[in-house]
PDB file of N, CA and C in Angstrom:
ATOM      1  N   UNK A   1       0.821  -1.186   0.000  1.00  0.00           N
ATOM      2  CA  UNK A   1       0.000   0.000   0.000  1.00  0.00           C
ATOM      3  C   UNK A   1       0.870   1.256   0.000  1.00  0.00           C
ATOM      4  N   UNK A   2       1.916   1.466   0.628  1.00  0.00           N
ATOM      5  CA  UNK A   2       2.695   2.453   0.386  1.00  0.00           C
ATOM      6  C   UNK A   2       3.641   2.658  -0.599  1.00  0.00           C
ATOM      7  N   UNK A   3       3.956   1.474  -1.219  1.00  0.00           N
ATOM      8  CA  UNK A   3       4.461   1.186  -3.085  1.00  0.00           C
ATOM      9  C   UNK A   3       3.698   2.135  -3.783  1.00  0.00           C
ATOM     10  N   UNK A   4       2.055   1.900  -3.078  1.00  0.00           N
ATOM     11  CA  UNK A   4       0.909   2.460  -4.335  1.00  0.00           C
ATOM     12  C   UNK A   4       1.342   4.187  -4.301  1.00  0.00           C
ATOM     13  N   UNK A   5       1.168   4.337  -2.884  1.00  0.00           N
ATOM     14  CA  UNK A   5       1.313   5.803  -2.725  1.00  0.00           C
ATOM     15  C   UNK A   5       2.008   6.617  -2.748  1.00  0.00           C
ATOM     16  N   UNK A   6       3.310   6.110  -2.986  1.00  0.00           N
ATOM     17  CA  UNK A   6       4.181   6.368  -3.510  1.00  0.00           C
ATOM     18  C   UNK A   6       4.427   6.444  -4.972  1.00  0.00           C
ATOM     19  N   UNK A   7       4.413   5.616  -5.537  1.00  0.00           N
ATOM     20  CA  UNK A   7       3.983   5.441  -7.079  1.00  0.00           C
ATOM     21  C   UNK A   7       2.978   6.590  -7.559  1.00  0.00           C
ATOM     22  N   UNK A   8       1.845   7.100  -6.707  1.00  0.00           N
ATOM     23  CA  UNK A   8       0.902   7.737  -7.508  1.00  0.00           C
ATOM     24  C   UNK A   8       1.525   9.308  -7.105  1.00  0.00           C
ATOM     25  N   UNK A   9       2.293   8.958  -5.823  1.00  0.00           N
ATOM     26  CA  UNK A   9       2.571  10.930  -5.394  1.00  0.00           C
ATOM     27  C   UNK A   9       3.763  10.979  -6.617  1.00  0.00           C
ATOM     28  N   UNK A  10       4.224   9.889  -6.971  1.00  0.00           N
ATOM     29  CA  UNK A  10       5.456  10.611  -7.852  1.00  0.00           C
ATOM     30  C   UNK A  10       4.814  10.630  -9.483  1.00  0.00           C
ATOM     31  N   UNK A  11       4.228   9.347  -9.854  1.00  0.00           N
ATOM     32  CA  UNK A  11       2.768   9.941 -11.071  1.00  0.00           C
ATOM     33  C   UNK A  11       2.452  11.612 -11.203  1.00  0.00           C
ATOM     34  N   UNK A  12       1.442  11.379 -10.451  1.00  0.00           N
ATOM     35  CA  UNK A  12       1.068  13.323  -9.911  1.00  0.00           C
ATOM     36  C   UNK A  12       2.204  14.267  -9.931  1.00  0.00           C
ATOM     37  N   UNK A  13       3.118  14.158  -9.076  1.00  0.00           N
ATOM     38  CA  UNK A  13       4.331  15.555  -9.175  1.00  0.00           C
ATOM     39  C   UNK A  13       4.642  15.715 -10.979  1.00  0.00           C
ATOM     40  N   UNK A  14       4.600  14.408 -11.443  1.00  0.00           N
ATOM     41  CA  UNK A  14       5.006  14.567 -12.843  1.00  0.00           C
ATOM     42  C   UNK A  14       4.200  15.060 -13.583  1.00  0.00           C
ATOM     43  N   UNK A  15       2.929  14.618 -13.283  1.00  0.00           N
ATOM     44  CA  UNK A  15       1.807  14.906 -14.471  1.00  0.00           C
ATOM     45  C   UNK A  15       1.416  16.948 -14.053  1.00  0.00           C
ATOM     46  N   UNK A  16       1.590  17.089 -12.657  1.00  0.00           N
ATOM     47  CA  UNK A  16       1.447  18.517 -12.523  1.00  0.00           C
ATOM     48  C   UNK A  16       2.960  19.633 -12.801  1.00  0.00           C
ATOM     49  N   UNK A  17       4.164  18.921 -12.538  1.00  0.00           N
ATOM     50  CA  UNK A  17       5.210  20.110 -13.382  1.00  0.00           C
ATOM     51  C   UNK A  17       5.372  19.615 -14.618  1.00  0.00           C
ATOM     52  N   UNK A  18       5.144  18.919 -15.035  1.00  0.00           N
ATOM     53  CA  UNK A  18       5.355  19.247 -16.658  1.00  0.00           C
ATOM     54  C   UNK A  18       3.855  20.098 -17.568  1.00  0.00           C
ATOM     55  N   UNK A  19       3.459  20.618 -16.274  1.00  0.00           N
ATOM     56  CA  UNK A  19       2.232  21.602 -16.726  1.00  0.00           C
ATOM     57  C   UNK A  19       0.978  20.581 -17.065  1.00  0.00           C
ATOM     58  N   UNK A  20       0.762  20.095 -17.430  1.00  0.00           N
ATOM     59  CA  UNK A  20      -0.694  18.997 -17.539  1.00  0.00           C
ATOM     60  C   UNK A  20      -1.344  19.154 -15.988  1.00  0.00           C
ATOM     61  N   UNK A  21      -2.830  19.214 -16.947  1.00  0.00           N
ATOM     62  CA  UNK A  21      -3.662  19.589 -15.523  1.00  0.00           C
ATOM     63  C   UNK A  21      -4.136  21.196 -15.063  1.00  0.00           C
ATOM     64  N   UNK A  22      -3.001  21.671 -15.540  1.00  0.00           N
ATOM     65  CA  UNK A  22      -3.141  22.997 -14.889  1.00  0.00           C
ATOM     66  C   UNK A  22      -4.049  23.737 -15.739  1.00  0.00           C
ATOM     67  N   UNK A  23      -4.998  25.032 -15.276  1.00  0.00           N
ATOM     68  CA  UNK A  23      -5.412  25.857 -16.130  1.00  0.00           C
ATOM     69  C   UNK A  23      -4.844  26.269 -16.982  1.00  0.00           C
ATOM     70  N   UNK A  24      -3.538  26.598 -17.633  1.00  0.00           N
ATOM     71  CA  UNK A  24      -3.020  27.422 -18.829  1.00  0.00           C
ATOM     72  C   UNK A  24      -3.000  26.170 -19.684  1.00  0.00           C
ATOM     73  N   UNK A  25      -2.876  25.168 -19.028  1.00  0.00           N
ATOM     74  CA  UNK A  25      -2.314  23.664 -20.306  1.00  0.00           C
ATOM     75  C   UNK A  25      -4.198  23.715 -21.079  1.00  0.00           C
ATOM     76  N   UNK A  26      -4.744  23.862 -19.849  1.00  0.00           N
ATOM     77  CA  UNK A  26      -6.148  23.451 -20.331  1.00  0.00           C
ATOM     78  C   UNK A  26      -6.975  24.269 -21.178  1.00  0.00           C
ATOM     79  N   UNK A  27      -6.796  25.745 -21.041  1.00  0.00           N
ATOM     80  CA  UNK A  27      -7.190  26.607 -21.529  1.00  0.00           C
ATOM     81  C   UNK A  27      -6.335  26.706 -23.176  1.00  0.00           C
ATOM     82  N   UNK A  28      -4.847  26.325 -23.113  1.00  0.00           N
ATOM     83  CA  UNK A  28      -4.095  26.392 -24.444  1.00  0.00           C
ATOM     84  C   UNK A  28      -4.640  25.217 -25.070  1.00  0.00           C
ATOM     85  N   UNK A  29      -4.954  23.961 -24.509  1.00  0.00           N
ATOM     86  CA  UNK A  29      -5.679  22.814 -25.650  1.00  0.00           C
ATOM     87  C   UNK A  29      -6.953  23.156 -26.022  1.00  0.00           C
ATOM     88  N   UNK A  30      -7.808  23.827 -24.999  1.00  0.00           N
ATOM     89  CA  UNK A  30      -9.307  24.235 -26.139  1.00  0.00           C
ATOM     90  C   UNK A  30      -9.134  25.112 -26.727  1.00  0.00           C
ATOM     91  N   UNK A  31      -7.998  26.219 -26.680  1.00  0.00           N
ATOM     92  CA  UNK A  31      -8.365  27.127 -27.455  1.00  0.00           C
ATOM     93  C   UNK A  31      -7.402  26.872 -28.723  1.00  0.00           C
ATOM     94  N   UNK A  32      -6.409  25.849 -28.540  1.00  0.00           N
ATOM     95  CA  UNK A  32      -5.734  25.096 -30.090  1.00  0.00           C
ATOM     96  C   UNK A  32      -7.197  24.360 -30.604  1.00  0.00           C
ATOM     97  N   UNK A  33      -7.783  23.948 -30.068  1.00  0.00           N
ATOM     98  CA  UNK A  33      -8.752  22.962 -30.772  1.00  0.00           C
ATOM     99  C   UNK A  33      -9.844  23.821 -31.503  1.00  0.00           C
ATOM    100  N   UNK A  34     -10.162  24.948 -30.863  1.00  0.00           N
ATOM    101  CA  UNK A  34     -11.300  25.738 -31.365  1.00  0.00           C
ATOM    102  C   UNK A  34     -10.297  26.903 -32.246  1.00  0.00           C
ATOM    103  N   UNK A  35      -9.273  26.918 -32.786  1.00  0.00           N
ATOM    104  CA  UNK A  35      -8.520  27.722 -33.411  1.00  0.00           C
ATOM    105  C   UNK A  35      -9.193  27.038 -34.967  1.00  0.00           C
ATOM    106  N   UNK A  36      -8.898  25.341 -34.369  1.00  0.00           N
ATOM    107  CA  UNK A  36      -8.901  24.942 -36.292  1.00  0.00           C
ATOM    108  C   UNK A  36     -10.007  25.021 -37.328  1.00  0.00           C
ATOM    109  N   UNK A  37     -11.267  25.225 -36.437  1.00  0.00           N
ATOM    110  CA  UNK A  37     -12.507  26.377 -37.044  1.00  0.00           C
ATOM    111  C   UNK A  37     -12.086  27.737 -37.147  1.00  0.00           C
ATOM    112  N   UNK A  38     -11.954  28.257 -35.897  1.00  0.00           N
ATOM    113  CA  UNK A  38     -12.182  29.720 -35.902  1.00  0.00           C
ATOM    114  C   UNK A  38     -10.304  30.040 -35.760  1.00  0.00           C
ATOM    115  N   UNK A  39      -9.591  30.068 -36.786  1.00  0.00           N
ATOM    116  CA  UNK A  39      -8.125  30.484 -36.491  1.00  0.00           C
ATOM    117  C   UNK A  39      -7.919  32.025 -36.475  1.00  0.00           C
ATOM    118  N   UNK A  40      -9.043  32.834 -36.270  1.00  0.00           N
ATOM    119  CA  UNK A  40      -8.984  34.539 -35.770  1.00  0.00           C
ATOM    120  C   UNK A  40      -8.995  34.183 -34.231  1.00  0.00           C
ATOM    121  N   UNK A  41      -9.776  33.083 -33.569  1.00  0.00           N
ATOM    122  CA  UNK A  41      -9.500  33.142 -32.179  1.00  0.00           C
ATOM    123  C   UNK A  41      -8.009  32.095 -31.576  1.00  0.00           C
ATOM    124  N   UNK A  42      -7.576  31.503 -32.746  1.00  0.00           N
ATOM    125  CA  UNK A  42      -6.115  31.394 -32.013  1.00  0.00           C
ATOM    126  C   UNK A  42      -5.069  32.473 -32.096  1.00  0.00           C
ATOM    127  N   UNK A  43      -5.483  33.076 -33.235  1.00  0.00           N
ATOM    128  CA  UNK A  43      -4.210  34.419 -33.350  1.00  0.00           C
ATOM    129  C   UNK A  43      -4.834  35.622 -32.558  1.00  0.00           C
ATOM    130  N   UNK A  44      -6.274  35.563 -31.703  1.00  0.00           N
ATOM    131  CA  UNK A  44      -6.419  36.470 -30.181  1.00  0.00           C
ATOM    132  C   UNK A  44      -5.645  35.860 -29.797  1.00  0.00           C
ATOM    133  N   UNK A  45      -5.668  34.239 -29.162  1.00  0.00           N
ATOM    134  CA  UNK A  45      -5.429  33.922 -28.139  1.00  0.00           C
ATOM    135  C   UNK A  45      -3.426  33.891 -27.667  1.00  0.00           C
ATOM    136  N   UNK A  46      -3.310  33.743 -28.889  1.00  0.00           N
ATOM    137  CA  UNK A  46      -1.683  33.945 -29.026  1.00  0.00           C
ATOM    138  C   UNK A  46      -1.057  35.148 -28.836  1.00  0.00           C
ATOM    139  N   UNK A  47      -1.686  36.271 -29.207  1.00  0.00           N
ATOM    140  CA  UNK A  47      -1.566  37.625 -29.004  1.00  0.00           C
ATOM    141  C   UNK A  47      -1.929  37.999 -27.447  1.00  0.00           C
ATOM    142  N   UNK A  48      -2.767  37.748 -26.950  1.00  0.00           N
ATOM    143  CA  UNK A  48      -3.143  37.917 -25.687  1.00  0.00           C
ATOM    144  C   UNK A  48      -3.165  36.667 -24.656  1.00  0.00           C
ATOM    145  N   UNK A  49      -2.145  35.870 -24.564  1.00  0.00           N
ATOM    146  CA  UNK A  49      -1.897  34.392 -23.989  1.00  0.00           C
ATOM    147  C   UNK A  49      -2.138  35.058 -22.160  1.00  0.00           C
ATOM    148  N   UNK A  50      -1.166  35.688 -21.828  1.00  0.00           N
ATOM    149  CA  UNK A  50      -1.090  36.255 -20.317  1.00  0.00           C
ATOM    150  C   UNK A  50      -2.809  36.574 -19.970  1.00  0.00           C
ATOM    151  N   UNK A  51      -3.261  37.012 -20.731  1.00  0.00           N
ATOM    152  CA  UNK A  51      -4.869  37.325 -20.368  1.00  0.00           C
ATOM    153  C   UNK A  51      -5.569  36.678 -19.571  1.00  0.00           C
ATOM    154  N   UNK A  52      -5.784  35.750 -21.065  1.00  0.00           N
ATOM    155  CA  UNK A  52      -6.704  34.408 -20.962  1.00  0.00           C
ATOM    156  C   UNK A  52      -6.221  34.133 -19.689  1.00  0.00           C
ATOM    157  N   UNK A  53      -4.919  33.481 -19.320  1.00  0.00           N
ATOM    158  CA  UNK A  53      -4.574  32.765 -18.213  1.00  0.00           C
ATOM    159  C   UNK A  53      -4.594  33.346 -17.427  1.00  0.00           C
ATOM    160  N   UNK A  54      -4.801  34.435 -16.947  1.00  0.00           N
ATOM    161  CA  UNK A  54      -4.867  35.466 -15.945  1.00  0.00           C
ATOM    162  C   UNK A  54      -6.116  36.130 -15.526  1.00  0.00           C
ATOM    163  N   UNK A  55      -6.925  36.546 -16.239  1.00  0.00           N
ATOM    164  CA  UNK A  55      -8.232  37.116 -16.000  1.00  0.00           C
ATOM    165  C   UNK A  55      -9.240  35.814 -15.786  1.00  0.00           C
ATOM    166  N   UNK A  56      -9.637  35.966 -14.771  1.00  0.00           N
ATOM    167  CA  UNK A  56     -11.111  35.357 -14.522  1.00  0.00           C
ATOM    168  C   UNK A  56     -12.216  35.029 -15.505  1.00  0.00           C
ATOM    169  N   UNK A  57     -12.474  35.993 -15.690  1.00  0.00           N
ATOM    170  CA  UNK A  57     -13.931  36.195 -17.008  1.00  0.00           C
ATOM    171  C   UNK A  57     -13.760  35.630 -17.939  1.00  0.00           C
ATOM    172  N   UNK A  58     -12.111  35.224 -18.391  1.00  0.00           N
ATOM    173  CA  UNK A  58     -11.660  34.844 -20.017  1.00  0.00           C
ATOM    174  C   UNK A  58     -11.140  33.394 -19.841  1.00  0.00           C
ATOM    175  N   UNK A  59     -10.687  32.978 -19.030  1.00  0.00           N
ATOM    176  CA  UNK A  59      -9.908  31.636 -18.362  1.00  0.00           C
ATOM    177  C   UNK A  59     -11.681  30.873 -18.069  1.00  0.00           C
ATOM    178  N   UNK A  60     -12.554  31.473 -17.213  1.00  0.00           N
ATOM    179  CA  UNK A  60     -13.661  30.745 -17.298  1.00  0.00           C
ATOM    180  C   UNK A  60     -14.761  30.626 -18.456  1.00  0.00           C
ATOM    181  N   UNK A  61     -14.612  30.960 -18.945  1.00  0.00           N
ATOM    182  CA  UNK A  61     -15.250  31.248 -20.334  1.00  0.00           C
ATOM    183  C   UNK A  61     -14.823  30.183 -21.442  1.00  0.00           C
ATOM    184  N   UNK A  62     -13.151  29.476 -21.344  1.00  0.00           N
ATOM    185  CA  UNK A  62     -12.792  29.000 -22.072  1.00  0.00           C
ATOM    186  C   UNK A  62     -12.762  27.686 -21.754  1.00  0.00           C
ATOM    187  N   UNK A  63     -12.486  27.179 -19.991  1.00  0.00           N
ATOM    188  CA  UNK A  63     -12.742  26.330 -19.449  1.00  0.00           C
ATOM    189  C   UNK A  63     -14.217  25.341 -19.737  1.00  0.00           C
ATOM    190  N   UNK A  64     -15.018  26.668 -19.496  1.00  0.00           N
ATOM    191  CA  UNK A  64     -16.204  26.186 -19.428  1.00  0.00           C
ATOM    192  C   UNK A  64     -16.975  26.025 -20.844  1.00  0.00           C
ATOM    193  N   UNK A  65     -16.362  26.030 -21.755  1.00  0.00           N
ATOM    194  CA  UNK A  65     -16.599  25.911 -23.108  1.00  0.00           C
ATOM    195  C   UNK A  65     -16.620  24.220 -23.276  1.00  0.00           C
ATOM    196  N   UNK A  66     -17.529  24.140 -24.001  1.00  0.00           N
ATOM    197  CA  UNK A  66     -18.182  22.375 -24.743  1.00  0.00           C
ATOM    198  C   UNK A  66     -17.640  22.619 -26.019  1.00  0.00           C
ATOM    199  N   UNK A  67     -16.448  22.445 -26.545  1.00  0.00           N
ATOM    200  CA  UNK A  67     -15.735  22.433 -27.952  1.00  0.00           C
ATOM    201  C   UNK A  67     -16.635  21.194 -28.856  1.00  0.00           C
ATOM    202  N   UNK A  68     -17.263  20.235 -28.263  1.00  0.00           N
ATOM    203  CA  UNK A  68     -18.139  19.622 -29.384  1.00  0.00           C
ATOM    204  C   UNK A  68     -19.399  20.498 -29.571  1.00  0.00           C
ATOM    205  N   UNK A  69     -19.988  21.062 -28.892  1.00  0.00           N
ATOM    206  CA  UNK A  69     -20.966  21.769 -28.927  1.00  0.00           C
ATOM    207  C   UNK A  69     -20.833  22.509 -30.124  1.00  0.00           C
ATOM    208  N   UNK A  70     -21.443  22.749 -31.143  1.00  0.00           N
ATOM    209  CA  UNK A  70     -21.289  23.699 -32.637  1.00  0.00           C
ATOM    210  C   UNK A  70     -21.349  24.888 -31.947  1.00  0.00           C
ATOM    211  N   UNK A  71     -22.822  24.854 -31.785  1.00  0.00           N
ATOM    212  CA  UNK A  71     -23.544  26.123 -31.405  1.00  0.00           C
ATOM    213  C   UNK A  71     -22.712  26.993 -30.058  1.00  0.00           C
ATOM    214  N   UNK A  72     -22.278  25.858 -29.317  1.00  0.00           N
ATOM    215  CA  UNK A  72     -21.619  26.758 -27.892  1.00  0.00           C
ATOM    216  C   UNK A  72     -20.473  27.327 -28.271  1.00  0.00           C
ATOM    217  N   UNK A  73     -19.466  26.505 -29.287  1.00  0.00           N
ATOM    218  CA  UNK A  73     -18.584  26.989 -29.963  1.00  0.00           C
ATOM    219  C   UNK A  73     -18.859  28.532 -30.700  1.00  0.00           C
ATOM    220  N   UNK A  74     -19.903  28.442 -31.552  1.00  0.00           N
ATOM    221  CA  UNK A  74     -19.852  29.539 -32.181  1.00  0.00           C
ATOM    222  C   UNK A  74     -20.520  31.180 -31.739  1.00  0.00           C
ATOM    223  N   UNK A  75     -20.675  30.663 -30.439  1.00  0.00           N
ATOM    224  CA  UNK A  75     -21.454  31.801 -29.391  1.00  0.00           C
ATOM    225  C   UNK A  75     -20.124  32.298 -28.733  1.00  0.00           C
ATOM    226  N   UNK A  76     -19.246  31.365 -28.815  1.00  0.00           N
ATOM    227  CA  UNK A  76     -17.865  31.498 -27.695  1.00  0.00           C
ATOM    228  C   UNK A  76     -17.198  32.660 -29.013  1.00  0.00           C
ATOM    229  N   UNK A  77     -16.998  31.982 -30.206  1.00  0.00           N
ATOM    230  CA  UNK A  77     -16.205  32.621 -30.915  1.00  0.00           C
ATOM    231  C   UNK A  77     -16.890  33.934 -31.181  1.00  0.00           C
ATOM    232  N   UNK A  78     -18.050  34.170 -31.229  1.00  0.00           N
ATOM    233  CA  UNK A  78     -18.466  35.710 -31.066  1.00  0.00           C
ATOM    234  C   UNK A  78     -18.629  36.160 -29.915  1.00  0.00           C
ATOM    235  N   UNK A  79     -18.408  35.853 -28.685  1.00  0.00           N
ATOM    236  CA  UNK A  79     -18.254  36.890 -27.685  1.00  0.00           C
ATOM    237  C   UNK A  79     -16.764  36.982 -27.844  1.00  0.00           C
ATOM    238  N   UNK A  80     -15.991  36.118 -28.062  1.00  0.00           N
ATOM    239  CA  UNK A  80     -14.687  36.482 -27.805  1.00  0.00           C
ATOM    240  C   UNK A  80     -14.147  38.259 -29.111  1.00  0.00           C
ATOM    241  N   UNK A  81     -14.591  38.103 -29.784  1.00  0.00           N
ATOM    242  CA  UNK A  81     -14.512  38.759 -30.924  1.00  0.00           C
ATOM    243  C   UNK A  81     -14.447  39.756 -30.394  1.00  0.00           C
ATOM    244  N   UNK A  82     -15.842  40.340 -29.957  1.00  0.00           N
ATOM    245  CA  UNK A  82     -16.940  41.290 -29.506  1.00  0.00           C
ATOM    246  C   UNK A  82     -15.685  41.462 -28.437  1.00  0.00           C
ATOM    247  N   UNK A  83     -15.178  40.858 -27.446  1.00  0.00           N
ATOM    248  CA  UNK A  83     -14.852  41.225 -26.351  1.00  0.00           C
ATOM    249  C   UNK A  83     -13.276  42.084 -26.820  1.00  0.00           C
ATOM    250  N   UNK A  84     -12.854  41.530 -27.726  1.00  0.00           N
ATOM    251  CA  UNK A  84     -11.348  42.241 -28.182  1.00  0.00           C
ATOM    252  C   UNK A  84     -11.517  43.330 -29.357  1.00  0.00           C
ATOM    253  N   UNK A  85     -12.544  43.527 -29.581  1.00  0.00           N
ATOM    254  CA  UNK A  85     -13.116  44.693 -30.425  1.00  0.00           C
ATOM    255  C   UNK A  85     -13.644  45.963 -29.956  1.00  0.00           C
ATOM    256  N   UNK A  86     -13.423  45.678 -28.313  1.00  0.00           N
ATOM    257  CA  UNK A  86     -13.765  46.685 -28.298  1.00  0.00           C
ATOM    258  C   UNK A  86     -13.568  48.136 -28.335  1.00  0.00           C
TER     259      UNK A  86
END
């Protein structure tokens, strides 16, 4: 039993510093994934990377995004628009 727990605390230390897991890893894979429709919101998101990962409103917004969703997708990609237009 302490093989296991050991085994999984050193699993974990790995899977959390090599960044996996974390909000910026998570927020940079949906917003690579929703780039290959909408590639005006990967060249926001590349332009304004510190943001996203930093502001509240924009980090949850992206989190909380359903990338299979069409429709949620394409509500995301026009507020985001709207929001850097302004």
């Amino acid at each position: 039993m302490i093989i296991f727990d050991l085994v999984f605390d050193l699993f974990f230390a790995i899977y959390t510093s090599l960044g996996f897991g974390t909000k910026e890893y998570k927020i940079q894979a949906k917003m690579e994934k929703v780039g290959k429709q909408y590639p005006i919101l990967l060249n926001i998101y590349q332009t304004n990377q510190k943001l996203f990962e930093t502001d509240d409103y924009l980090g949850n917004l992206v989190l909380n995004l359903n990338v299979k969703n069409e429709e949620a997708t394409k509500e995301f990609a026009s507020i985001i628009q709207q929001y850097f237009n302004k």
